[in-house]
C-alpha atoms as a PDB file:
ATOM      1  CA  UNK A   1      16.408 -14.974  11.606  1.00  0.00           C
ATOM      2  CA  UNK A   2      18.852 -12.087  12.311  1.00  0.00           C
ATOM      3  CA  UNK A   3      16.422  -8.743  13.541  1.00  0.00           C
ATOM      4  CA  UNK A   4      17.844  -6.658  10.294  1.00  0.00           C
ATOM      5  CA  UNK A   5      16.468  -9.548   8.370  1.00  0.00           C
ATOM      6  CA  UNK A   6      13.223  -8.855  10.147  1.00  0.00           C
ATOM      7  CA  UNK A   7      13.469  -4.915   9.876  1.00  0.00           C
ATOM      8  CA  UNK A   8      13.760  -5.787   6.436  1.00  0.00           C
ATOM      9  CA  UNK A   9      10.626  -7.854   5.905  1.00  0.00           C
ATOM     10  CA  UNK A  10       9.232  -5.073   7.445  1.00  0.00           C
ATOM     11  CA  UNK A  11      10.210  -2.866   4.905  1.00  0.00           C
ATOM     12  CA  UNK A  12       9.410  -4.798   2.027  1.00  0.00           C
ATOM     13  CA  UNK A  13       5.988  -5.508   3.104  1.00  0.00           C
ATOM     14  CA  UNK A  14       5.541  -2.292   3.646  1.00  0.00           C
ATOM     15  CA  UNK A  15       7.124  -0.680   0.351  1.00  0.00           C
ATOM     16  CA  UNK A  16       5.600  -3.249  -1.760  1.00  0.00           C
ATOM     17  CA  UNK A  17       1.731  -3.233  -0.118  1.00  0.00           C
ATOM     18  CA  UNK A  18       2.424   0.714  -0.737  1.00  0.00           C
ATOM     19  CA  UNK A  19       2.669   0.054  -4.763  1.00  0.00           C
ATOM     20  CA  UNK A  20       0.148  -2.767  -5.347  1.00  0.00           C
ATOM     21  CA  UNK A  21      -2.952  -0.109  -4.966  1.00  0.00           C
ATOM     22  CA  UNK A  22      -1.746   2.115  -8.233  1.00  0.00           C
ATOM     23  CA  UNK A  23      -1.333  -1.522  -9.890  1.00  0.00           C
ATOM     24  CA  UNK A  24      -4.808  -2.237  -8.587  1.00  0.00           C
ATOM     25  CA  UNK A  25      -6.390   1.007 -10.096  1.00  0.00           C
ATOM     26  CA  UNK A  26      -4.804   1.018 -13.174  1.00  0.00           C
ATOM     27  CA  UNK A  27      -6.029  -2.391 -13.981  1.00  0.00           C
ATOM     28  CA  UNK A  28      -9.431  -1.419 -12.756  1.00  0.00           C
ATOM     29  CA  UNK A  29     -10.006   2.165 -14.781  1.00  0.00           C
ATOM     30  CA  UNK A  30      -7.521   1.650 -17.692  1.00  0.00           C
ATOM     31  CA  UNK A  31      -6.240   5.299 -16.964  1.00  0.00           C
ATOM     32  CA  UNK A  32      -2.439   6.020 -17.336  1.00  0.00           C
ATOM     33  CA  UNK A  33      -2.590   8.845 -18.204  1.00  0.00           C
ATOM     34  CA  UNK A  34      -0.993   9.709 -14.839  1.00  0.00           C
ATOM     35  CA  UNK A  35       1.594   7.030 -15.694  1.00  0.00           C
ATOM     36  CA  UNK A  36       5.388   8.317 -16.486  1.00  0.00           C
ATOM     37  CA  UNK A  37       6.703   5.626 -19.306  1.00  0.00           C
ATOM     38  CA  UNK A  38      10.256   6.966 -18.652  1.00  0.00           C
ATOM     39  CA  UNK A  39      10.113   6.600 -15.361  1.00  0.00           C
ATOM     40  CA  UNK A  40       8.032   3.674 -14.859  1.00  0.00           C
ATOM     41  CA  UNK A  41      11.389   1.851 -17.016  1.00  0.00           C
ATOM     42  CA  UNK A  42      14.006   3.504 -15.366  1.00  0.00           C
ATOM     43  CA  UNK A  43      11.781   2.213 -11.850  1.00  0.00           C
ATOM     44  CA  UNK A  44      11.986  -1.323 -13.271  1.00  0.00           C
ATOM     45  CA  UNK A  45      15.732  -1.484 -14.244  1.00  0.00           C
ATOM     46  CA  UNK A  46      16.265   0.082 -10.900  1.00  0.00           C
ATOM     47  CA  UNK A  47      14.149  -2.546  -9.039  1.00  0.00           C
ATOM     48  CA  UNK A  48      16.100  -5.071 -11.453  1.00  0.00           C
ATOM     49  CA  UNK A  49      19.541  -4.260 -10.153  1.00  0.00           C
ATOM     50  CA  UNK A  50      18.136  -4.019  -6.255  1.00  0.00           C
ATOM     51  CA  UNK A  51      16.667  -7.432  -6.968  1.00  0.00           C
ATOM     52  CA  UNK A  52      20.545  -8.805  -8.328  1.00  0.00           C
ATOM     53  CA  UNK A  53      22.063  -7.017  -5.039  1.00  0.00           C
ATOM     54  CA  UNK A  54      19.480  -8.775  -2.825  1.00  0.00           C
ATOM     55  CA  UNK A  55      20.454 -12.207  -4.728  1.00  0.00           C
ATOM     56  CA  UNK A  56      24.053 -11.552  -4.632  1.00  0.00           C
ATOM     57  CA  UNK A  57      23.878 -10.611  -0.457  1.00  0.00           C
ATOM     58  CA  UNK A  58      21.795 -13.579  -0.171  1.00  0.00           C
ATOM     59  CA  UNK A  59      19.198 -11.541   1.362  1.00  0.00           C
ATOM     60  CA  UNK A  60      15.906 -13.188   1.563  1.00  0.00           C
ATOM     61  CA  UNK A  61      13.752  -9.986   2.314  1.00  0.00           C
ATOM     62  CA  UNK A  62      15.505  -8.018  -0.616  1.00  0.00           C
ATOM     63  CA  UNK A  63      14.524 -10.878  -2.861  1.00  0.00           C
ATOM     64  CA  UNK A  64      11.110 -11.037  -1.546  1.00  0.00           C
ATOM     65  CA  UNK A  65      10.639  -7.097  -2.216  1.00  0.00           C
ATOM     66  CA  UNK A  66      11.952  -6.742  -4.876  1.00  0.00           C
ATOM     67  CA  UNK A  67      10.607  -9.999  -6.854  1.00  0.00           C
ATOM     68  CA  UNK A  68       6.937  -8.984  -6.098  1.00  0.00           C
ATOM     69  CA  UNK A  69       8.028  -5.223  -7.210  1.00  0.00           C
ATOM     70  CA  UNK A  70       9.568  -6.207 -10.425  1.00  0.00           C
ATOM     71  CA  UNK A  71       6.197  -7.686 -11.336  1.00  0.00           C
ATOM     72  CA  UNK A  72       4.360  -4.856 -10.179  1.00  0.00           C
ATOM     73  CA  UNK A  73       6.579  -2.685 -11.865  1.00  0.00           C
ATOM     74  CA  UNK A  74       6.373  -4.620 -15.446  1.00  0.00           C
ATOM     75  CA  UNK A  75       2.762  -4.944 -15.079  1.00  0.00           C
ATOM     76  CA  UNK A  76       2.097  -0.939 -14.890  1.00  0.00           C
ATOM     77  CA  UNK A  77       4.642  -0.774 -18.297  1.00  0.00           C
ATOM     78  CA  UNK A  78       2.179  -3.187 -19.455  1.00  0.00           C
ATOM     79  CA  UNK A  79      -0.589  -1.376 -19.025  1.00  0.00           C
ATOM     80  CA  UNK A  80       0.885   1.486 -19.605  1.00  0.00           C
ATOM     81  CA  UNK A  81       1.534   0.076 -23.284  1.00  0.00           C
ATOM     82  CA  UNK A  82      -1.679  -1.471 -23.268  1.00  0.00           C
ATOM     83  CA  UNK A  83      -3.945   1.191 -22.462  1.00  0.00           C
ATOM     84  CA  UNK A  84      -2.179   4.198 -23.824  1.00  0.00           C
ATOM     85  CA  UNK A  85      -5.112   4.912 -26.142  1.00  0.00           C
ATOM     86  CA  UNK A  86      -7.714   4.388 -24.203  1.00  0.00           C
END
């Protein structure tokens, strides 16, 4: 494995452990009130197009990042949904 490769695993474990706590907490309390629905879509299309470019580059920490963030990402919109009048 090439060292950026690695760098990049870094990152992505790093950038996606950093989101998986507000996922957490939102499933725990039901609160989103704190949660942007605007930008919690433009977030997922943006994640959506990294996700292509990772693909594209054939770049298996991009995919890796951005695979468990897209599901992070759609989850919150879910909840967000969900839970809006709670």
């Amino acid at each position: 494995m090439e060292y950026t490769e690695i760098i990049g695993f870094a990152a992505a474990i790093l950038t996606t452990a950093a989101f998986l706590p507000q996922v957490y907490k939102t499933w725990r309390t039901k609160d989103v009130s704190g949660l942007s629905l605007p930008m919690l879509l433009i977030f997922f299309v943006g994640i959506l197009a990294w996700l292509a470019y990772g693909v594209l580059k054939h770049s298996p920490s991009m995919i890796f990042a951005n695979t468990i963030t897209v599901v992070s990402s759609f989850l919150l919109i879910f909840f967000k949904i969900k839970y809006r009048n709670k």
